[in-house]
PDB file of N, CA and C in Angstrom:
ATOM      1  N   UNK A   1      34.312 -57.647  27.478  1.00  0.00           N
ATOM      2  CA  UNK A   1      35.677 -57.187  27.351  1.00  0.00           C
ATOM      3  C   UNK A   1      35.668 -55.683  27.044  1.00  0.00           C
ATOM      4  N   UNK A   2      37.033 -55.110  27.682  1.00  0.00           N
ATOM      5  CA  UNK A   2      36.601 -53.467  27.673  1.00  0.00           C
ATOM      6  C   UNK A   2      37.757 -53.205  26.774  1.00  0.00           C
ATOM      7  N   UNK A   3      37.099 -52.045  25.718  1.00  0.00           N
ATOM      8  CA  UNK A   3      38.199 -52.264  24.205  1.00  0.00           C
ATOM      9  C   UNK A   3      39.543 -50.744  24.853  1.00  0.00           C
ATOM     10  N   UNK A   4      40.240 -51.188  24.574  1.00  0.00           N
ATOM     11  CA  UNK A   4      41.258 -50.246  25.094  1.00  0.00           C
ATOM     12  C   UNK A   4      41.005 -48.901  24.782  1.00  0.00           C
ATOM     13  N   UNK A   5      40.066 -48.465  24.186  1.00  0.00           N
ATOM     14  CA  UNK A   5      40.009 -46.676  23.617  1.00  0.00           C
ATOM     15  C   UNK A   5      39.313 -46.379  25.320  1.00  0.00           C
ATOM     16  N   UNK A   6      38.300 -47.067  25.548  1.00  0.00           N
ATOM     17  CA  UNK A   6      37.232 -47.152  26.435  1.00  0.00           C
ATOM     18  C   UNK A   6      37.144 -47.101  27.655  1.00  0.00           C
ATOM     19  N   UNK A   7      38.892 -47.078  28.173  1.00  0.00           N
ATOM     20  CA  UNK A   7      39.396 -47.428  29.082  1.00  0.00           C
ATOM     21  C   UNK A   7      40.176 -46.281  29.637  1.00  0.00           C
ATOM     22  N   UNK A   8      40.206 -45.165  28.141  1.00  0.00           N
ATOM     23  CA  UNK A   8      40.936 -43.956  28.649  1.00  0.00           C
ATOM     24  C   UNK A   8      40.237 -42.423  29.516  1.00  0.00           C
ATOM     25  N   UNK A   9      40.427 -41.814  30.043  1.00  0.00           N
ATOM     26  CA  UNK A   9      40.092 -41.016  30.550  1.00  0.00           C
ATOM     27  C   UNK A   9      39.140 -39.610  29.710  1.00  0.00           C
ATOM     28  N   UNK A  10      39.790 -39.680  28.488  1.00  0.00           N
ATOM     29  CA  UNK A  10      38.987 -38.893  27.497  1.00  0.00           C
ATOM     30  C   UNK A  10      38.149 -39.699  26.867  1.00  0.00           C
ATOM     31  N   UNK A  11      38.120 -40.826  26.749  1.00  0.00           N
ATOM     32  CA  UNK A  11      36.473 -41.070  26.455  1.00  0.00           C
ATOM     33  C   UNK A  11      35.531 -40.939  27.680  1.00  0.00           C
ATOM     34  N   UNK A  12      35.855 -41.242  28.586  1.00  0.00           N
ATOM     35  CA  UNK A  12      34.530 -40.482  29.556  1.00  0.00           C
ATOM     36  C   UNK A  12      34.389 -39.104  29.641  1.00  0.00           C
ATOM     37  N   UNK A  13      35.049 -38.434  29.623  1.00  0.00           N
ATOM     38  CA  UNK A  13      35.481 -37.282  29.171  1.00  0.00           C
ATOM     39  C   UNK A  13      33.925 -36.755  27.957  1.00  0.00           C
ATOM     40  N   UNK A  14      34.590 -37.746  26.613  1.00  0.00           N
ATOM     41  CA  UNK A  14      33.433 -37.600  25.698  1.00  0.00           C
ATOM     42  C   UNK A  14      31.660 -38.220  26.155  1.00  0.00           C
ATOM     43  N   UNK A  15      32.038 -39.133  26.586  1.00  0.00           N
ATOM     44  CA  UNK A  15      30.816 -39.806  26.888  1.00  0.00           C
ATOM     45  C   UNK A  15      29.886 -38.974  27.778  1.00  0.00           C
ATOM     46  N   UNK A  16      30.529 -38.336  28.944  1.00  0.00           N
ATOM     47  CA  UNK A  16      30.188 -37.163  29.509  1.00  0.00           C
ATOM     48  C   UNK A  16      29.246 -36.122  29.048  1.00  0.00           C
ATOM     49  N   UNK A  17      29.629 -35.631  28.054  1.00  0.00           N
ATOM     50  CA  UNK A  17      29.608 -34.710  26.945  1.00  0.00           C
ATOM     51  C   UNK A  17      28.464 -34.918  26.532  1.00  0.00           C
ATOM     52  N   UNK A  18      28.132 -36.400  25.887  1.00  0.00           N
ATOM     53  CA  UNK A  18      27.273 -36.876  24.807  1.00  0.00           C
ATOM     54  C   UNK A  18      25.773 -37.127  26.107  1.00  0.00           C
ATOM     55  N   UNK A  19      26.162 -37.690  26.806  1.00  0.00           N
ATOM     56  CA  UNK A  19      24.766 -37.724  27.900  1.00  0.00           C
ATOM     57  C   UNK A  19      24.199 -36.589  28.356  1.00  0.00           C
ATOM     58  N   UNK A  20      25.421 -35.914  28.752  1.00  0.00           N
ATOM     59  CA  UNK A  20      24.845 -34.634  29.303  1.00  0.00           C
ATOM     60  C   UNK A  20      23.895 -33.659  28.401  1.00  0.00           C
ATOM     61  N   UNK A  21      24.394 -33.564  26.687  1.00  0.00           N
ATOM     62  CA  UNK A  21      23.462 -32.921  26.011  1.00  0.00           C
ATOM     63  C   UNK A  21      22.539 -34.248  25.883  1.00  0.00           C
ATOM     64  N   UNK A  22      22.245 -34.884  25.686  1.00  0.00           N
ATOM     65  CA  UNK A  22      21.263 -35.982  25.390  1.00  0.00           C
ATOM     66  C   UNK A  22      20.058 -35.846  26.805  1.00  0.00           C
ATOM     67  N   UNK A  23      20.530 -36.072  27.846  1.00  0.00           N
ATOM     68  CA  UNK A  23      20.034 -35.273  29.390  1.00  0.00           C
ATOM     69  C   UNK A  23      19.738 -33.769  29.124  1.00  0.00           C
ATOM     70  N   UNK A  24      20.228 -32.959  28.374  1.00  0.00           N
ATOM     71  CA  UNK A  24      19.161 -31.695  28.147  1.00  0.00           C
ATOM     72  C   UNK A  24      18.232 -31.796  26.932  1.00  0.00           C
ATOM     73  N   UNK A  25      18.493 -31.843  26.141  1.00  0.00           N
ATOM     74  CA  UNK A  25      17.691 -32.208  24.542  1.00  0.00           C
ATOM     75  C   UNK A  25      16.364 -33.094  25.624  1.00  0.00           C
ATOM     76  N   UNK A  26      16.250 -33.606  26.283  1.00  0.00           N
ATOM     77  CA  UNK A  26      15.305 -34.601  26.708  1.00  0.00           C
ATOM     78  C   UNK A  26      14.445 -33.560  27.793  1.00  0.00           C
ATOM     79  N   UNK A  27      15.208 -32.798  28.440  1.00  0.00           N
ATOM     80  CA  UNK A  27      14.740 -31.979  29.140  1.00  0.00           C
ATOM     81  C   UNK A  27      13.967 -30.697  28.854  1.00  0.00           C
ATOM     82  N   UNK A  28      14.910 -30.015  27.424  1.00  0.00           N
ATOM     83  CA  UNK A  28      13.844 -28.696  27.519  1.00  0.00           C
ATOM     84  C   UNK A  28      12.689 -28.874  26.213  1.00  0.00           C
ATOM     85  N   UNK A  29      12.277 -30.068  26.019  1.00  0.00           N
ATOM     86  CA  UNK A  29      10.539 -29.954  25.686  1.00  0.00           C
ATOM     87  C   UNK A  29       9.722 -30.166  27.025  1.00  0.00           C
ATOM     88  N   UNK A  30       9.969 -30.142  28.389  1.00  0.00           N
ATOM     89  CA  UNK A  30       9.322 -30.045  29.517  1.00  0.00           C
ATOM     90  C   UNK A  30       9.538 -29.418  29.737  1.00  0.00           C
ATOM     91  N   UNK A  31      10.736 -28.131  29.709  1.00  0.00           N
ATOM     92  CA  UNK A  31      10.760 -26.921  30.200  1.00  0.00           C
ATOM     93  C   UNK A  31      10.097 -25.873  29.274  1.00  0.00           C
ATOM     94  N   UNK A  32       9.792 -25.731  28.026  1.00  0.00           N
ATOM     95  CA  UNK A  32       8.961 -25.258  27.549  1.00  0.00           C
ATOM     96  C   UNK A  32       7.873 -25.414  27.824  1.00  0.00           C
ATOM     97  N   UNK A  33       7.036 -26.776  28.356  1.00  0.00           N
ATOM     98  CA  UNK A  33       5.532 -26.910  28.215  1.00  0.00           C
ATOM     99  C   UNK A  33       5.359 -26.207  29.240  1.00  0.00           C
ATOM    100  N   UNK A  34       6.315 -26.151  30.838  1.00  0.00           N
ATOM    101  CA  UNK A  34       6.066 -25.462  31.975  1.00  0.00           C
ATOM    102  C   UNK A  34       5.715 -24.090  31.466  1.00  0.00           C
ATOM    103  N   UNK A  35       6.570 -23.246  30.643  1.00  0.00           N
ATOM    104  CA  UNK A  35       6.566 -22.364  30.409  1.00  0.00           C
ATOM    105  C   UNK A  35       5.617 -21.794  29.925  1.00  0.00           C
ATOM    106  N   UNK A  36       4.968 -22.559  29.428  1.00  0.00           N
ATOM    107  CA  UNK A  36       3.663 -22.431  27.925  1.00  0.00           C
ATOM    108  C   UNK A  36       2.490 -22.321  29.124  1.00  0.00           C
ATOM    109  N   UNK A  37       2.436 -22.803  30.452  1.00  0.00           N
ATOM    110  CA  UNK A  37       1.130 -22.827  31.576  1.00  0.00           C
ATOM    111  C   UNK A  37       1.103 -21.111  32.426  1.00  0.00           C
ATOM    112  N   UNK A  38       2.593 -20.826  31.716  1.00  0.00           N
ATOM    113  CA  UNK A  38       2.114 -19.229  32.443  1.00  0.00           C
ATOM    114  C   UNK A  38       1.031 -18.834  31.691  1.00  0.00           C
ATOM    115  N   UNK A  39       1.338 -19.058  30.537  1.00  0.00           N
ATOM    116  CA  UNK A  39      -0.057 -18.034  29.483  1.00  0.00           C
ATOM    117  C   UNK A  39      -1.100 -18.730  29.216  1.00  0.00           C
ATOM    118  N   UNK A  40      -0.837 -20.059  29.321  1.00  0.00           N
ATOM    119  CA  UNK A  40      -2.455 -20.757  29.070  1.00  0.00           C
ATOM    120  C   UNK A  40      -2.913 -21.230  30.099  1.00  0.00           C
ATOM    121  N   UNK A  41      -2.840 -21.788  31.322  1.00  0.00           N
ATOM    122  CA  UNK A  41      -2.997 -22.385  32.743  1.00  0.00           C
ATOM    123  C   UNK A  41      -1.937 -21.641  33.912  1.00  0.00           C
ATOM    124  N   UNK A  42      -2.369 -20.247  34.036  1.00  0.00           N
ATOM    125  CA  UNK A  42      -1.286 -20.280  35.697  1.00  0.00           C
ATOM    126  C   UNK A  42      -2.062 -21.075  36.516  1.00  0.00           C
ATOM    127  N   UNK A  43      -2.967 -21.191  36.694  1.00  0.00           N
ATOM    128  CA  UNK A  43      -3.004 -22.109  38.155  1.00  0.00           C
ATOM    129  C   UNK A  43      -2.285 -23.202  38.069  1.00  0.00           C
ATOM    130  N   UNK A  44      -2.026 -23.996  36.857  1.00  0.00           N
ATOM    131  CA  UNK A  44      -1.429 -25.680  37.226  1.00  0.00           C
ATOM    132  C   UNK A  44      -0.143 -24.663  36.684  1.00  0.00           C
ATOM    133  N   UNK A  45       0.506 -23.965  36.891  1.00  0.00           N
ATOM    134  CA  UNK A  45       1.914 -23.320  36.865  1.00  0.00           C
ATOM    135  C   UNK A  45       1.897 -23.376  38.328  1.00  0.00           C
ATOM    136  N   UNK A  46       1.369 -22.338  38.984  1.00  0.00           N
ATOM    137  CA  UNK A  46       1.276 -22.270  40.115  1.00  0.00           C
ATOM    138  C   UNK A  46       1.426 -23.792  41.322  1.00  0.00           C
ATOM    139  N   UNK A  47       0.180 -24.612  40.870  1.00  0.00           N
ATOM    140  CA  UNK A  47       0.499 -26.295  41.149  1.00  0.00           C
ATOM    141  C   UNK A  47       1.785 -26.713  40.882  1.00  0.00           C
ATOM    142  N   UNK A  48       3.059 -26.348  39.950  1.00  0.00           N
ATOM    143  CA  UNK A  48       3.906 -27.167  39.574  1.00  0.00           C
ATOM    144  C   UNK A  48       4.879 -26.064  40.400  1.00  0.00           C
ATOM    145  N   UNK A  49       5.138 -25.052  40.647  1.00  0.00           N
ATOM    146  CA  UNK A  49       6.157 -24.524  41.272  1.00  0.00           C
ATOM    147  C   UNK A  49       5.959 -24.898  42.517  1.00  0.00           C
ATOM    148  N   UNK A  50       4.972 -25.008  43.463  1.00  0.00           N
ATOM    149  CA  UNK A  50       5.011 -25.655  44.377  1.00  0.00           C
ATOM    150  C   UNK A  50       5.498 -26.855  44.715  1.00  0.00           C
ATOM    151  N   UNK A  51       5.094 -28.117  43.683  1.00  0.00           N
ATOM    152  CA  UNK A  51       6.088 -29.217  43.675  1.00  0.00           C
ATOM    153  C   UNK A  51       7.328 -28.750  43.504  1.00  0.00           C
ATOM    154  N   UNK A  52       7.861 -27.987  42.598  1.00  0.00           N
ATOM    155  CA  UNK A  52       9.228 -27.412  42.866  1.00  0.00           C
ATOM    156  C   UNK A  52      10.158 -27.135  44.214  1.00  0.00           C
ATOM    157  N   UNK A  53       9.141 -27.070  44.688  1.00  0.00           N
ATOM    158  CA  UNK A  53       9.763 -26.824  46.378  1.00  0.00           C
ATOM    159  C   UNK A  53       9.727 -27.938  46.883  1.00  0.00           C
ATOM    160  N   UNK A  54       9.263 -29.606  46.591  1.00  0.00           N
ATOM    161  CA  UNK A  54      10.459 -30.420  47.567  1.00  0.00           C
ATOM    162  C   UNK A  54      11.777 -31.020  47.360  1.00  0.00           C
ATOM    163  N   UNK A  55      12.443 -31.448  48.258  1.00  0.00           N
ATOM    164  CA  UNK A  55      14.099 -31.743  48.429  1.00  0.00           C
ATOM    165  C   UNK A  55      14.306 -32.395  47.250  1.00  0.00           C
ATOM    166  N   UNK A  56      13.052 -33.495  47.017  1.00  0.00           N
ATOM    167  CA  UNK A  56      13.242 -34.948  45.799  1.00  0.00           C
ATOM    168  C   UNK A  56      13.690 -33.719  44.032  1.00  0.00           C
ATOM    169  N   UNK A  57      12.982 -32.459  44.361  1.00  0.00           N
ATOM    170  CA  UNK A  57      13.112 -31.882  42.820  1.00  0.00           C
ATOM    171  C   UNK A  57      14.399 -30.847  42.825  1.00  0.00           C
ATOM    172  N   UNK A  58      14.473 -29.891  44.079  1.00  0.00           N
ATOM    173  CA  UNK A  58      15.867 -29.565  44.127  1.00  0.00           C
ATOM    174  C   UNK A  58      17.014 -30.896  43.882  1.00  0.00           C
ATOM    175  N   UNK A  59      16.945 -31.543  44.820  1.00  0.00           N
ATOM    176  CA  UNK A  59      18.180 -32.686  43.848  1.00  0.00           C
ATOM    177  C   UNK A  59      18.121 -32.883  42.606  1.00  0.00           C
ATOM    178  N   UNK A  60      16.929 -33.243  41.862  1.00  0.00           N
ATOM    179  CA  UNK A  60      16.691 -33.200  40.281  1.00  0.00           C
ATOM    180  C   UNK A  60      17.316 -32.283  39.750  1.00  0.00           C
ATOM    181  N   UNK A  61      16.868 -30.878  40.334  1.00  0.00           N
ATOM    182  CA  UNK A  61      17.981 -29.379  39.348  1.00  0.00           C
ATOM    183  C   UNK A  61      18.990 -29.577  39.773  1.00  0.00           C
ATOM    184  N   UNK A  62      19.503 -30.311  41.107  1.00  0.00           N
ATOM    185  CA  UNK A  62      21.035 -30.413  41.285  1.00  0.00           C
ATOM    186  C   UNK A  62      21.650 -30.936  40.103  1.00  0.00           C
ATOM    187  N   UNK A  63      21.233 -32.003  39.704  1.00  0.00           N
ATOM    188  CA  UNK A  63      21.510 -32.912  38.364  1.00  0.00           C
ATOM    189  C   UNK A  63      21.055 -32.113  37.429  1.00  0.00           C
ATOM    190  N   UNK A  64      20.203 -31.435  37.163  1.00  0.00           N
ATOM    191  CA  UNK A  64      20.360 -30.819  35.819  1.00  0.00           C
ATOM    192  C   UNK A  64      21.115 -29.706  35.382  1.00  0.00           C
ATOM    193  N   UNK A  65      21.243 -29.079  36.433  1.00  0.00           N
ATOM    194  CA  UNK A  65      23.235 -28.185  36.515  1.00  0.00           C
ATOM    195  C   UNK A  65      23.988 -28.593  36.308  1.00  0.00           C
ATOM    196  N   UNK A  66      23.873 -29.796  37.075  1.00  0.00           N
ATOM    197  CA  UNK A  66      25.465 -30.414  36.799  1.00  0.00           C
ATOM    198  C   UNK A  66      25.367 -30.892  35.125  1.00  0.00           C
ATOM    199  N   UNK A  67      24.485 -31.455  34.730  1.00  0.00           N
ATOM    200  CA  UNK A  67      24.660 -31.537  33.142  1.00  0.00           C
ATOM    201  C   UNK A  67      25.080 -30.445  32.041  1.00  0.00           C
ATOM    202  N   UNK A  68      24.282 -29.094  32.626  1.00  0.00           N
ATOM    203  CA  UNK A  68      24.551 -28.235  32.069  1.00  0.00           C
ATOM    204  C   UNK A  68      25.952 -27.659  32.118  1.00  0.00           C
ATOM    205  N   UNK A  69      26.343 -27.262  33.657  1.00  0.00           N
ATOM    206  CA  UNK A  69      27.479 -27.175  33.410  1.00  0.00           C
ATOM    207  C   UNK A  69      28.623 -28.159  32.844  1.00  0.00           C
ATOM    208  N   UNK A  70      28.394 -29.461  33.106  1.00  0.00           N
ATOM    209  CA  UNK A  70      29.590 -30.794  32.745  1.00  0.00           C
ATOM    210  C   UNK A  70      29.261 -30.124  31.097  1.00  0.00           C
ATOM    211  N   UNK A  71      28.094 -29.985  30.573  1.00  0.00           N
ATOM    212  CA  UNK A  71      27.891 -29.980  28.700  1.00  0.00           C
ATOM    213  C   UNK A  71      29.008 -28.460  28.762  1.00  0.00           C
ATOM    214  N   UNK A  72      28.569 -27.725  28.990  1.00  0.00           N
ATOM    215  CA  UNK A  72      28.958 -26.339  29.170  1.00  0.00           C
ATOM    216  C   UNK A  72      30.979 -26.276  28.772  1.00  0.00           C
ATOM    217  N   UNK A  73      31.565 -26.746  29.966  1.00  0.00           N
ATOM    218  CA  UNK A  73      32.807 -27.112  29.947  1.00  0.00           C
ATOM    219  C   UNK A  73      33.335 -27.865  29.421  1.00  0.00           C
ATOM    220  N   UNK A  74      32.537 -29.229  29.067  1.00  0.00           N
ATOM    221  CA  UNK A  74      32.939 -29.580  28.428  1.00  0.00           C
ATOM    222  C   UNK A  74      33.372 -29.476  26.769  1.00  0.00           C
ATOM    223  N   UNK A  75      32.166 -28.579  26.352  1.00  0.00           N
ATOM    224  CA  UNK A  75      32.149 -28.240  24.960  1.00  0.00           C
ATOM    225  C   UNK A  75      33.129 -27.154  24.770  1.00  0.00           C
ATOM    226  N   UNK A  76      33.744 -26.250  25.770  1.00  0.00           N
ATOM    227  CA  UNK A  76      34.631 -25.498  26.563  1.00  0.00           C
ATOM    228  C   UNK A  76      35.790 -26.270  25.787  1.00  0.00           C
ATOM    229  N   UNK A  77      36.538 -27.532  26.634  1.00  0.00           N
ATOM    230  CA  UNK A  77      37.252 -27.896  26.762  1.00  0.00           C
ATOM    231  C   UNK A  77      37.661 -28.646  24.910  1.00  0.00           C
ATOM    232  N   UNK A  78      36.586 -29.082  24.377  1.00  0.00           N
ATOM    233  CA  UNK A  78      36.361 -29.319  22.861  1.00  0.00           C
ATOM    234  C   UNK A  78      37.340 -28.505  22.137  1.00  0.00           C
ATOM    235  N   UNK A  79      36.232 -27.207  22.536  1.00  0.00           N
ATOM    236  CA  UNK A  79      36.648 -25.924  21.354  1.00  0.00           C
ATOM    237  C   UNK A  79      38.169 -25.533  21.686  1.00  0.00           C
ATOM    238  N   UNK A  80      38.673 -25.732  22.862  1.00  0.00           N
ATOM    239  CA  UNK A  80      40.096 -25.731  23.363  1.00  0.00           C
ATOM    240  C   UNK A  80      40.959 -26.571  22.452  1.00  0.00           C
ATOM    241  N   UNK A  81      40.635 -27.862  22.283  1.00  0.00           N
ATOM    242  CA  UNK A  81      40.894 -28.751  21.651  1.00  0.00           C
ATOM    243  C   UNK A  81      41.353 -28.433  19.837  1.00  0.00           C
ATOM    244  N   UNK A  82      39.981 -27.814  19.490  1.00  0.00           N
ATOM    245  CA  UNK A  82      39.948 -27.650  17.990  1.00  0.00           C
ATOM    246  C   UNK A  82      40.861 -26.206  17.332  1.00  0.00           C
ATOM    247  N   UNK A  83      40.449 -25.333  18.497  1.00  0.00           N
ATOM    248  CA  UNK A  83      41.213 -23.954  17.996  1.00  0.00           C
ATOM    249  C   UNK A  83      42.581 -23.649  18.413  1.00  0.00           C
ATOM    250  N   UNK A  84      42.804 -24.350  19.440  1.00  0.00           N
ATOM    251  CA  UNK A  84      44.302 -23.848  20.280  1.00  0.00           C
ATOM    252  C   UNK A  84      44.697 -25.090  20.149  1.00  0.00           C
ATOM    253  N   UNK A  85      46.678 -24.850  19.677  1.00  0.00           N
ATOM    254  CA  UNK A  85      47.534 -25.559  19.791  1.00  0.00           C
ATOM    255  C   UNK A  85      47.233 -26.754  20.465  1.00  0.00           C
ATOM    256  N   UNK A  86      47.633 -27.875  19.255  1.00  0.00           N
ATOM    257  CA  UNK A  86      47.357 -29.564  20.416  1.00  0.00           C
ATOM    258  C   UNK A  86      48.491 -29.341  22.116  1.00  0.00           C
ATOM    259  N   UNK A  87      47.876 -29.498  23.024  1.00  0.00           N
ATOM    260  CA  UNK A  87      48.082 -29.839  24.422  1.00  0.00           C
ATOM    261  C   UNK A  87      47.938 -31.107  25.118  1.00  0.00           C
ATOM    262  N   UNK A  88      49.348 -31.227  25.677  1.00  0.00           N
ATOM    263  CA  UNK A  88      49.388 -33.019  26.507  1.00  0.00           C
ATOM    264  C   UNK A  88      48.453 -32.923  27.716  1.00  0.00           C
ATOM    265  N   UNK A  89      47.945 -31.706  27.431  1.00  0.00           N
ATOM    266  CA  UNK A  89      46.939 -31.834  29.071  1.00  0.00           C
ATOM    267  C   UNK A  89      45.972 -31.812  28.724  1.00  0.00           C
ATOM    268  N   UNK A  90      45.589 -32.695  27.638  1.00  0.00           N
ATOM    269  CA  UNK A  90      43.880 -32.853  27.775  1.00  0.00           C
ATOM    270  C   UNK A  90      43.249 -33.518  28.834  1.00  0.00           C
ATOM    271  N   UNK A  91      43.822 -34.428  29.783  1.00  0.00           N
ATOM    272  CA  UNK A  91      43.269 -35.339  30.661  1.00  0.00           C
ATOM    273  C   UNK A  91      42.950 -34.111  31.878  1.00  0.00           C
ATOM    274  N   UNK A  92      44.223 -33.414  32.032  1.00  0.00           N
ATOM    275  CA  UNK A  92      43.857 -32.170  32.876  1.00  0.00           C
ATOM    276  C   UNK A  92      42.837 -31.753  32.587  1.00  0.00           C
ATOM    277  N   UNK A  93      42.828 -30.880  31.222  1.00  0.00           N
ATOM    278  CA  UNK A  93      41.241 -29.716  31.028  1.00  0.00           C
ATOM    279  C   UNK A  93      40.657 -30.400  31.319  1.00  0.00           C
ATOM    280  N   UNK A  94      40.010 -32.186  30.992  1.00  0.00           N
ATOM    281  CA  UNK A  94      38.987 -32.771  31.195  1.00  0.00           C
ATOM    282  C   UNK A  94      38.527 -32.939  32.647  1.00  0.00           C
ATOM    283  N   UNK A  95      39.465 -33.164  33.206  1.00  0.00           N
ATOM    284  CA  UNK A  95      39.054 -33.099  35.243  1.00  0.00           C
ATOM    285  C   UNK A  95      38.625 -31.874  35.485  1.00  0.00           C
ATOM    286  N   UNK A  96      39.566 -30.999  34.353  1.00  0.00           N
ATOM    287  CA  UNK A  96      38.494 -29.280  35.427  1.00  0.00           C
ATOM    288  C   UNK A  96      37.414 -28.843  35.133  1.00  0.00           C
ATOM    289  N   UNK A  97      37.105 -29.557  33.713  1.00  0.00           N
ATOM    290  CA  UNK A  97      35.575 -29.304  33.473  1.00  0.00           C
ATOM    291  C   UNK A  97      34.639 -29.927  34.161  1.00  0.00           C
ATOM    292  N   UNK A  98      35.172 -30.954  34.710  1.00  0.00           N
ATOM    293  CA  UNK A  98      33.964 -31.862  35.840  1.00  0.00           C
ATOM    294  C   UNK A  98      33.985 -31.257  36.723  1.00  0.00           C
ATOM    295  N   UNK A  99      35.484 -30.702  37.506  1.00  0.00           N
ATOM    296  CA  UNK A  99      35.388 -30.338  38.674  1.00  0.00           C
ATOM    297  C   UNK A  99      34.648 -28.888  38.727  1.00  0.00           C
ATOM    298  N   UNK A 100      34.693 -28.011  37.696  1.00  0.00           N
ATOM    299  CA  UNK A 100      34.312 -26.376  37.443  1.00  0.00           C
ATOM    300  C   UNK A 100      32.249 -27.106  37.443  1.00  0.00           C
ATOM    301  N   UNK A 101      32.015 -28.194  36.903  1.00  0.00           N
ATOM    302  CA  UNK A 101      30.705 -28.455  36.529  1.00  0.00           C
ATOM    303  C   UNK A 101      30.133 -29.168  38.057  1.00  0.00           C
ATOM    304  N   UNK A 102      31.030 -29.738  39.308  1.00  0.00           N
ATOM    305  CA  UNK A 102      30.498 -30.053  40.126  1.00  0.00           C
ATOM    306  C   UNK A 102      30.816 -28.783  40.876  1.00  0.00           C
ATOM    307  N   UNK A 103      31.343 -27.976  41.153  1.00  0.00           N
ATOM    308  CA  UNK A 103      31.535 -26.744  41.780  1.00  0.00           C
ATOM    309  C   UNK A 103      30.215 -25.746  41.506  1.00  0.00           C
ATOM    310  N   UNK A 104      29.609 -25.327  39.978  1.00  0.00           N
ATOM    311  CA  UNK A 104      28.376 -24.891  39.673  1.00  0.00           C
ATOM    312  C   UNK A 104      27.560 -25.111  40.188  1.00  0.00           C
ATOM    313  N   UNK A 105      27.554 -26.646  39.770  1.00  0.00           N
ATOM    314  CA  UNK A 105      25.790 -27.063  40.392  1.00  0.00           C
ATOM    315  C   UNK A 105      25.979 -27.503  41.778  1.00  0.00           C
ATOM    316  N   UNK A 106      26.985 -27.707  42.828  1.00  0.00           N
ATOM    317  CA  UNK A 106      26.831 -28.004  44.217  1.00  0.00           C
ATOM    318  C   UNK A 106      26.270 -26.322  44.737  1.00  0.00           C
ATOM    319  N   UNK A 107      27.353 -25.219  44.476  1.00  0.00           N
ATOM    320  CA  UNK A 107      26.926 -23.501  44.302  1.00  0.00           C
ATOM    321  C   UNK A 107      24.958 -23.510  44.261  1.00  0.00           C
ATOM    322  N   UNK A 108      24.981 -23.627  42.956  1.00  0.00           N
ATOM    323  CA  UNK A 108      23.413 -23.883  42.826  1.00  0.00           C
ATOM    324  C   UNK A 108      22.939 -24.257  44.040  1.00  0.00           C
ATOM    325  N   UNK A 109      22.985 -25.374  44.289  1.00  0.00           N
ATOM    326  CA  UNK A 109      22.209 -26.619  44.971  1.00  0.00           C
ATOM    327  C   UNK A 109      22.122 -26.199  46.469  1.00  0.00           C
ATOM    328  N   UNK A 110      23.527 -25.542  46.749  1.00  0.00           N
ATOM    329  CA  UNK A 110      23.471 -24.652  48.345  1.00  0.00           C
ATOM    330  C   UNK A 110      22.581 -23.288  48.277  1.00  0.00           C
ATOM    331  N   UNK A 111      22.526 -23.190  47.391  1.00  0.00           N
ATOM    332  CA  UNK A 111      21.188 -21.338  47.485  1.00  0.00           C
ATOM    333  C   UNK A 111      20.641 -22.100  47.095  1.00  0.00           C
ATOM    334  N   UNK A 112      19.881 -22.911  46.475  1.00  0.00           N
ATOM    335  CA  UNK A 112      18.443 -23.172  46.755  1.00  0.00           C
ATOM    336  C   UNK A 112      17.793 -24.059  47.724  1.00  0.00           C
ATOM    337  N   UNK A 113      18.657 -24.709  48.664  1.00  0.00           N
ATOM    338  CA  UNK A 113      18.078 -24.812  49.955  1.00  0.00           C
ATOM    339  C   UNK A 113      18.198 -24.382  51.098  1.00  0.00           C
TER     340      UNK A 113
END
């Protein structure tokens, strides 16, 4: 049974929010270790930017833009929330932060292939 809060548009909204940083927090202790092979291993740096170049890992950064930006706007749309006058258009801000966060990372996703 789906509890009526759960059902509204601003909890995905939040839920959004909460994955998307949970989807980076998970992500940049691997983006550091990459980082850490410039100075201690370039060659397996070198090995891993090359995997970087197929389609299967560009789609991966497609998705990890889009998290960033969906976290990005969304936390955007938060601080909108907390500092500026309550607004009946929260359901609005919340669509344009998805839509501003699929607009980013599709942008992205077309220059890098």
């Amino acid at each position: 049974m789906i509890r009526p809060h759960r059902a509204h548009p601003l909890w995905f909204a939040f839920l959004l929010h909460r994955l998307s940083g949970l989807g980076l927090a998970l992500f940049l202790p691997l983006h550091f270790y990459m980082l850490s092979l410039a100075i201690s291993a370039p060659a397996r740096l070198d090995g891993f930017l090359r995997f970087t170049d197929l389609t299967i890992v560009k789609l991966a950064e497609y998705g990890l833009v889009f998290l960033l930006a969906a976290h990005l706007f969304g936390g955007l749309r938060l601080m909108a929330l907390e500092f500026l006058p309550w607004s009946p258009h929260q359901k609005t801000m919340a669509a344009l932060a998805v839509a501003f966060a699929f607009l980013v990372s599709t942008l992205f996703f077309l220059k890098a292939i």
